[in-house]
C-alpha atoms as a PDB file:
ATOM      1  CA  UNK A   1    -149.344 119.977 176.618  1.00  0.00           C
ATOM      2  CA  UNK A   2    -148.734 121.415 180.043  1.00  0.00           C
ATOM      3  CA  UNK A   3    -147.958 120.385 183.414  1.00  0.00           C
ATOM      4  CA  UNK A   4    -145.284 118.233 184.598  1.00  0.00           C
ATOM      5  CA  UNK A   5    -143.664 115.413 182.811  1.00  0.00           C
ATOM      6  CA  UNK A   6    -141.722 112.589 183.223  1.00  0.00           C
ATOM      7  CA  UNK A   7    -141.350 110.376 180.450  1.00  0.00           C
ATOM      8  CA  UNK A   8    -137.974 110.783 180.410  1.00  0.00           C
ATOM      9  CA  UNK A   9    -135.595 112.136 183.332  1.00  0.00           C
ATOM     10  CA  UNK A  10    -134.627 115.801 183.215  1.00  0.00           C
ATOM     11  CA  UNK A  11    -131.611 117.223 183.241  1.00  0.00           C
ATOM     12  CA  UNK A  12    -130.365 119.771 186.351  1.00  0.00           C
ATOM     13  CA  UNK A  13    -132.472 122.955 186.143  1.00  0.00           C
ATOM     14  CA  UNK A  14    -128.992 124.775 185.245  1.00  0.00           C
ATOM     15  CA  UNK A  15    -128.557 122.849 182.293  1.00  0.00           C
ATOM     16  CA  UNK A  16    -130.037 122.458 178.510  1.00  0.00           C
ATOM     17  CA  UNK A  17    -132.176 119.381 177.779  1.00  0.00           C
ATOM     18  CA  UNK A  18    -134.819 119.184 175.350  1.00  0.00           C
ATOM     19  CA  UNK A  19    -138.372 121.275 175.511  1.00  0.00           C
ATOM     20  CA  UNK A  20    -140.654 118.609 177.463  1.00  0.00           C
ATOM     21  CA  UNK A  21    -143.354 119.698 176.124  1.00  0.00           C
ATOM     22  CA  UNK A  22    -142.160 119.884 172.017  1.00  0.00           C
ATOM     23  CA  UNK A  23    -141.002 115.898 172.645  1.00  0.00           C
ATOM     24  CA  UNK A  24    -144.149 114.711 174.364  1.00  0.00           C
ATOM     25  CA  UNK A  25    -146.658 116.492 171.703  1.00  0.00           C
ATOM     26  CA  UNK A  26    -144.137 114.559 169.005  1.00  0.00           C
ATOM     27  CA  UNK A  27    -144.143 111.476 170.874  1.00  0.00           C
ATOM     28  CA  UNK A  28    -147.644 111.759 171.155  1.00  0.00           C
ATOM     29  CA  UNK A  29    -148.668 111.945 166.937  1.00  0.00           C
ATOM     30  CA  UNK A  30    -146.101 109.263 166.375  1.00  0.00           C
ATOM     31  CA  UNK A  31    -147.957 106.590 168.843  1.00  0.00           C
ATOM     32  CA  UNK A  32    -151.541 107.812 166.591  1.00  0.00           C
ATOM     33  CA  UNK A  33    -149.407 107.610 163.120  1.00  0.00           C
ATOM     34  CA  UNK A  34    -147.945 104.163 164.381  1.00  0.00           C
ATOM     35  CA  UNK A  35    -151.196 102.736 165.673  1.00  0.00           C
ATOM     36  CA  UNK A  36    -153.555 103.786 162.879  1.00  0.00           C
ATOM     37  CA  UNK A  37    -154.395 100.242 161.296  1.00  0.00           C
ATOM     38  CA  UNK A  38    -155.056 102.026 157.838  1.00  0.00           C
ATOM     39  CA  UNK A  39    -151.440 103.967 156.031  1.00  0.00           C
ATOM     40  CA  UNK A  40    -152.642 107.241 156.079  1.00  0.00           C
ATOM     41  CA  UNK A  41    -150.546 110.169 155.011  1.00  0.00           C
ATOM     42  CA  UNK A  42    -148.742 111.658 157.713  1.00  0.00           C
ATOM     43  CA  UNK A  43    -145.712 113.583 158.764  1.00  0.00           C
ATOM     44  CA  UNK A  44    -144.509 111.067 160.843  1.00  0.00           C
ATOM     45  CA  UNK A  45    -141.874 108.393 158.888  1.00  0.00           C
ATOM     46  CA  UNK A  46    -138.160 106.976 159.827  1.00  0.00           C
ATOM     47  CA  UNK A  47    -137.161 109.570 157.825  1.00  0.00           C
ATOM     48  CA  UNK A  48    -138.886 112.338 159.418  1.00  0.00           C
ATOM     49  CA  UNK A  49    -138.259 111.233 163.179  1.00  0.00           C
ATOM     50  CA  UNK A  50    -134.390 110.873 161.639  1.00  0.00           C
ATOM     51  CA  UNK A  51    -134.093 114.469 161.426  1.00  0.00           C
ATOM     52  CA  UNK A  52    -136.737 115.390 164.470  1.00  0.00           C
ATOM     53  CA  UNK A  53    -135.000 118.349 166.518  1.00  0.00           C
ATOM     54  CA  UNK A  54    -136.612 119.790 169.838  1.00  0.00           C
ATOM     55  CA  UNK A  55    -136.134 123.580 171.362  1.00  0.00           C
ATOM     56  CA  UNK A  56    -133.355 123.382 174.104  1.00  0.00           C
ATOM     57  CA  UNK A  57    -134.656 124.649 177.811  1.00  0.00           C
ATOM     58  CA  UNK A  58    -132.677 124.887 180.816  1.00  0.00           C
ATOM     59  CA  UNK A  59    -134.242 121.309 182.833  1.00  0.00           C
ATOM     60  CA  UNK A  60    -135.663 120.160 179.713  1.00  0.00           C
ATOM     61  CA  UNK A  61    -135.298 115.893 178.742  1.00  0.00           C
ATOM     62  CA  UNK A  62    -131.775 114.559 178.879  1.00  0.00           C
ATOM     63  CA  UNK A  63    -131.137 114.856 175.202  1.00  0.00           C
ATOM     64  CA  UNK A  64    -129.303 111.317 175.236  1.00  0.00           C
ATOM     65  CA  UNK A  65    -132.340 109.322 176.849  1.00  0.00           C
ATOM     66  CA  UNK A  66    -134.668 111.463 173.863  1.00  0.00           C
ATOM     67  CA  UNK A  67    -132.523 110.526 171.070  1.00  0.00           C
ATOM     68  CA  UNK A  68    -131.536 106.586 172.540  1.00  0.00           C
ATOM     69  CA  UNK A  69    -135.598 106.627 172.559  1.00  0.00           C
ATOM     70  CA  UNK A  70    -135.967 108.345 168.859  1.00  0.00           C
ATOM     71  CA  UNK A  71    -133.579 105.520 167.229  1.00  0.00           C
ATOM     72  CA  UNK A  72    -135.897 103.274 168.963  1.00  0.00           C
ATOM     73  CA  UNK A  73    -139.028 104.582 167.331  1.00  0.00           C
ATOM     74  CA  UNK A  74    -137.149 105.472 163.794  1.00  0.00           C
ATOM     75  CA  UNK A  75    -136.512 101.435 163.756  1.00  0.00           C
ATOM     76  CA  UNK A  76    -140.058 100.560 164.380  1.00  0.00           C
ATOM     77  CA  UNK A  77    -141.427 102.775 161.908  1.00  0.00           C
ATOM     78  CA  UNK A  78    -138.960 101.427 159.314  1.00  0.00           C
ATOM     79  CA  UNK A  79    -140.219  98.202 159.940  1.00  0.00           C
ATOM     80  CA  UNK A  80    -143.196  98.824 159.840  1.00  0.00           C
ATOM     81  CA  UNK A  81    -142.884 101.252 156.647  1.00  0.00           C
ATOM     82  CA  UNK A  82    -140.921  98.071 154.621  1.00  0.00           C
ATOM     83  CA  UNK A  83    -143.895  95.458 155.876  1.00  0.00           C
ATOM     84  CA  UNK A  84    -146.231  98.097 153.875  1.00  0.00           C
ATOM     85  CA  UNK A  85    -143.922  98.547 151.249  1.00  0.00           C
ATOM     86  CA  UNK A  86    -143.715  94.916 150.667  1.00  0.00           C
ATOM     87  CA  UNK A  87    -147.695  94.381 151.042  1.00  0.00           C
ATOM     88  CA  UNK A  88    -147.894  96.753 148.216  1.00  0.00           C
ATOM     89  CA  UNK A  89    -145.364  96.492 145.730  1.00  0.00           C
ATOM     90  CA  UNK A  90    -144.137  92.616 146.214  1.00  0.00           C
ATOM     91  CA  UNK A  91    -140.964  91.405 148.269  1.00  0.00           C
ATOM     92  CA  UNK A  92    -138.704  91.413 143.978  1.00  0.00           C
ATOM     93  CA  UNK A  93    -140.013  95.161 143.772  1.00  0.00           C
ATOM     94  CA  UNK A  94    -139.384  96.588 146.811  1.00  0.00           C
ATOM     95  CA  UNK A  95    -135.629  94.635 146.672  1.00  0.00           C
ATOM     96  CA  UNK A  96    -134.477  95.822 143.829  1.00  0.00           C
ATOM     97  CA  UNK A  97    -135.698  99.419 145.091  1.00  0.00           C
ATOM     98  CA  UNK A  98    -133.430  99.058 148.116  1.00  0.00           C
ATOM     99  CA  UNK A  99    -130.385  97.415 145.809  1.00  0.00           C
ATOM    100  CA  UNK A 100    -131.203 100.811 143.802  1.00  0.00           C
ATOM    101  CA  UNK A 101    -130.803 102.539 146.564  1.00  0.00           C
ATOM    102  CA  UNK A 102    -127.988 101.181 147.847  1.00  0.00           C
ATOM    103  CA  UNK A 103    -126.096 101.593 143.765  1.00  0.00           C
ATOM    104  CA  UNK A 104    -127.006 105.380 144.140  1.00  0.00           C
ATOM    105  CA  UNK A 105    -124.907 105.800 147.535  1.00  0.00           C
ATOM    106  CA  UNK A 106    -122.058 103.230 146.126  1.00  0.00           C
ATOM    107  CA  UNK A 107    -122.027 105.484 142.671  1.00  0.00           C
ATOM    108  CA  UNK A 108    -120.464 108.221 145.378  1.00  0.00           C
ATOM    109  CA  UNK A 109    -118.697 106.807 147.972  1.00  0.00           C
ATOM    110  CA  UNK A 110    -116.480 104.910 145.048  1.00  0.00           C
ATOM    111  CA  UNK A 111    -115.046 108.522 143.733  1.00  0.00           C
ATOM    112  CA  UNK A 112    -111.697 108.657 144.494  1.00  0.00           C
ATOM    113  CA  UNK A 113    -110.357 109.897 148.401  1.00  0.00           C
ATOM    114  CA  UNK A 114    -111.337 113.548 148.315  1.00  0.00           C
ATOM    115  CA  UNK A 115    -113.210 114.062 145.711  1.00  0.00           C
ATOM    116  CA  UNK A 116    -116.656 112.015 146.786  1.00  0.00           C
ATOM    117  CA  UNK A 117    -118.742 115.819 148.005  1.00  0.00           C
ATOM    118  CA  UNK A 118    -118.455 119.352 146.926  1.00  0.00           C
ATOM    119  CA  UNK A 119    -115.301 120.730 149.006  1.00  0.00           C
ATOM    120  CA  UNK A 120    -115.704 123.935 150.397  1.00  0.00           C
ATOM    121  CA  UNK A 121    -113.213 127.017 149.729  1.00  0.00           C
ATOM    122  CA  UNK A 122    -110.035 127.019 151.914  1.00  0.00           C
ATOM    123  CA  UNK A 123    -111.911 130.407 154.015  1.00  0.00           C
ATOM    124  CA  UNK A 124    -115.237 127.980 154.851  1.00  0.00           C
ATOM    125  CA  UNK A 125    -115.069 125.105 157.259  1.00  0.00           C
ATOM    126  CA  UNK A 126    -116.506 121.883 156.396  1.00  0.00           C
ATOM    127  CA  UNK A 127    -116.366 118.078 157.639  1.00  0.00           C
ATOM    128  CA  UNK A 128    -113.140 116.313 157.617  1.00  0.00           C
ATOM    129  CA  UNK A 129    -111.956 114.513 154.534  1.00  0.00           C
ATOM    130  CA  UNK A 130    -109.862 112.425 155.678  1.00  0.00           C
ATOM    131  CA  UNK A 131    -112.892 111.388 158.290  1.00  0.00           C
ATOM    132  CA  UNK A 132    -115.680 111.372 155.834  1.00  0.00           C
ATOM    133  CA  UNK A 133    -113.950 109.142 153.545  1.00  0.00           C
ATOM    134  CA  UNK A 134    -112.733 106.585 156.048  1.00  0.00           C
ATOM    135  CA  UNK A 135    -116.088 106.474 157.125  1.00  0.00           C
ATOM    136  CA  UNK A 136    -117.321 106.172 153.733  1.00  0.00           C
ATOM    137  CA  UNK A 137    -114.624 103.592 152.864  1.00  0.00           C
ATOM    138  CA  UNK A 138    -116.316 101.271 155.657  1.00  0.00           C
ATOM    139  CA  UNK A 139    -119.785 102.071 154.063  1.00  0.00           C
ATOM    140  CA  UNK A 140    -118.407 101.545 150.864  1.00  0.00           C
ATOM    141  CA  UNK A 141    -116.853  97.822 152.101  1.00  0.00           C
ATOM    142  CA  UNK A 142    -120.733  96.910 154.114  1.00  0.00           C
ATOM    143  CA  UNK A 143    -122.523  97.593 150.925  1.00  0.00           C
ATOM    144  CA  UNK A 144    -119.923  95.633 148.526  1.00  0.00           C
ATOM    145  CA  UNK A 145    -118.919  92.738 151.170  1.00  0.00           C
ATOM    146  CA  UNK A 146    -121.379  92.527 153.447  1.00  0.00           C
ATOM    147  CA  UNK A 147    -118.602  94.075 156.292  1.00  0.00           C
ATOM    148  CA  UNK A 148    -119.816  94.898 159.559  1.00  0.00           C
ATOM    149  CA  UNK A 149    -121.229  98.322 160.080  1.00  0.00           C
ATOM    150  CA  UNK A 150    -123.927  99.156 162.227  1.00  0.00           C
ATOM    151  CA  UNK A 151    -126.768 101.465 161.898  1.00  0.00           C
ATOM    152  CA  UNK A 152    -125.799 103.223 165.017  1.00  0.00           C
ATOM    153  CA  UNK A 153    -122.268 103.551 163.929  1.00  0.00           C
ATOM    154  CA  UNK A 154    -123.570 105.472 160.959  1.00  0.00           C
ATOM    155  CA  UNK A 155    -126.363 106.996 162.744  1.00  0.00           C
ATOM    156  CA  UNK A 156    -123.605 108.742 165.169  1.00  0.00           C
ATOM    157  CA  UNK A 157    -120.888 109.545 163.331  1.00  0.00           C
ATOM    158  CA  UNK A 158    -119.336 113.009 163.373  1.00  0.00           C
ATOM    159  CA  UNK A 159    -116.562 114.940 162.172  1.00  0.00           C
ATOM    160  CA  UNK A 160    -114.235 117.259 162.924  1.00  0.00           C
ATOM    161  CA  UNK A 161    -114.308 120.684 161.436  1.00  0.00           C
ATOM    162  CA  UNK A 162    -111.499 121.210 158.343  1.00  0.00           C
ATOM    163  CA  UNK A 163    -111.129 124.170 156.464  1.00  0.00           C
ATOM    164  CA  UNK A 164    -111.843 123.845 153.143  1.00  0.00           C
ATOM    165  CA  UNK A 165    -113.172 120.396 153.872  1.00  0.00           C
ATOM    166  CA  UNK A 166    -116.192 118.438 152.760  1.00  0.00           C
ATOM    167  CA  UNK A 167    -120.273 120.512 152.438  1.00  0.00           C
ATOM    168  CA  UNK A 168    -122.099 118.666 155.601  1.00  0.00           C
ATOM    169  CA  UNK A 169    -125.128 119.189 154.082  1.00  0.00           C
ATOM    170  CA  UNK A 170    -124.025 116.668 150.849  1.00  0.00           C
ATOM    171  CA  UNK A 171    -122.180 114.168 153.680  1.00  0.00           C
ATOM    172  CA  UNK A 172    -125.685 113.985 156.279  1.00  0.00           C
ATOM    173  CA  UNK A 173    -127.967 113.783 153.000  1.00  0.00           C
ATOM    174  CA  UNK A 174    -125.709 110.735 151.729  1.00  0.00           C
ATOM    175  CA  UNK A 175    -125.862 109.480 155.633  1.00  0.00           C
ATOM    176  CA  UNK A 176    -129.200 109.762 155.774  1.00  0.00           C
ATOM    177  CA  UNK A 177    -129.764 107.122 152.298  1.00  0.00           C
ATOM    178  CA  UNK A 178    -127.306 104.967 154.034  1.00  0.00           C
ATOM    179  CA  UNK A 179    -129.719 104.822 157.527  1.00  0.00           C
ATOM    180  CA  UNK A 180    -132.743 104.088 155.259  1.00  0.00           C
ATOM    181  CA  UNK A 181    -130.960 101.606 152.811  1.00  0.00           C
ATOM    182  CA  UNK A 182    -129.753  99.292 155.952  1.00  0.00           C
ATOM    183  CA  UNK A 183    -133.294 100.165 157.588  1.00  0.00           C
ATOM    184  CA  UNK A 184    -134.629  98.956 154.681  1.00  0.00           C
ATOM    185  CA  UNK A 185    -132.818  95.610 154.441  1.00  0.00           C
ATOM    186  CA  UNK A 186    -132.424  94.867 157.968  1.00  0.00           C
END
């Protein structure tokens, strides 16, 4: 896709926004995968625009109008991903997957302070401890006591760097299950 476009605005020519044309061919297979009346297999899920990342170009999309617009679309397709669900598999089924779900990230996040990832050796920086497991803690409290967390709050959390601190790849996995679980139940 070629040419000029303004779906979103762009940022100065000087500075690094997000390939134009890389979001508007996405854009453009999520409105077909989202329209299509029958399921059909495609690349195109809440999980998939979750972790959706676009080539940075000097005057490319403002990065925080793409990704206000991709949490957007991520909650539509979750909706309409647990109205299919439930169509399929009954309202009891598809619960108790979610309360599965939901035991799975709670089996973690109750470890004690510290200990709930792999830690990484004192010479490799990872996320923050003490960060991860406050945030975790809250998690922890919205799954067990219904405390108020938003998806957003979990959706844009980050961490400072700590050496020898927590593997980010084993905290965004567990962040991601969290997204999908409240998604799911929302």
């Amino acid at each position: 896709m070629s040419g000029v476009s303004s779906t979103f605005p762009h940022t100065r020519r000087s500075r690094l926004g997000y390939d134009a044309d890389e979001v508007e061919d996405f854009l453009e297979d999520a409105r077909r995968a989202y329209t299509s009346e029958v399921p059909v297999v495609t690349t195109v899920t809440a999980d998939a625009i979750r972790g959706t990342g676009f080539t940075m170009r000097k005057g490319g999309y403002s990065p925080a109008h793409v990704d206000a617009a991709l949490e957007r679309l991520e909650d539509a397709f979750a909706a309409r991903e647990r109205e299919r669900a439930v169509a399929q598999l009954g309202e009891q089924l598809w619960f108790n997957q979610a309360r599965s779900g939901a035991q799975a990230i709670l089996d973690r996040i109750v470890r004690p302070r510290g200990k709930r990832f792999r830690r990484l050796s004192i010479l490799a920086l990872g996320y923050s401890v003490r960060e991860v497991d406050a945030l975790t803690d809250r998690i922890a409290q919205y799954f067990q006591s219904g405390k108020a967390l938003s998806i957003d709050q979990v959706r844009t959390s980050a961490f400072h760097a700590q050496r020898g601190g927590y593997q980010e790849a084993q905290v965004d996995i567990l962040l991601d299950a969290v997204t999908r679980v409240m998604l799911a139940v929302r």
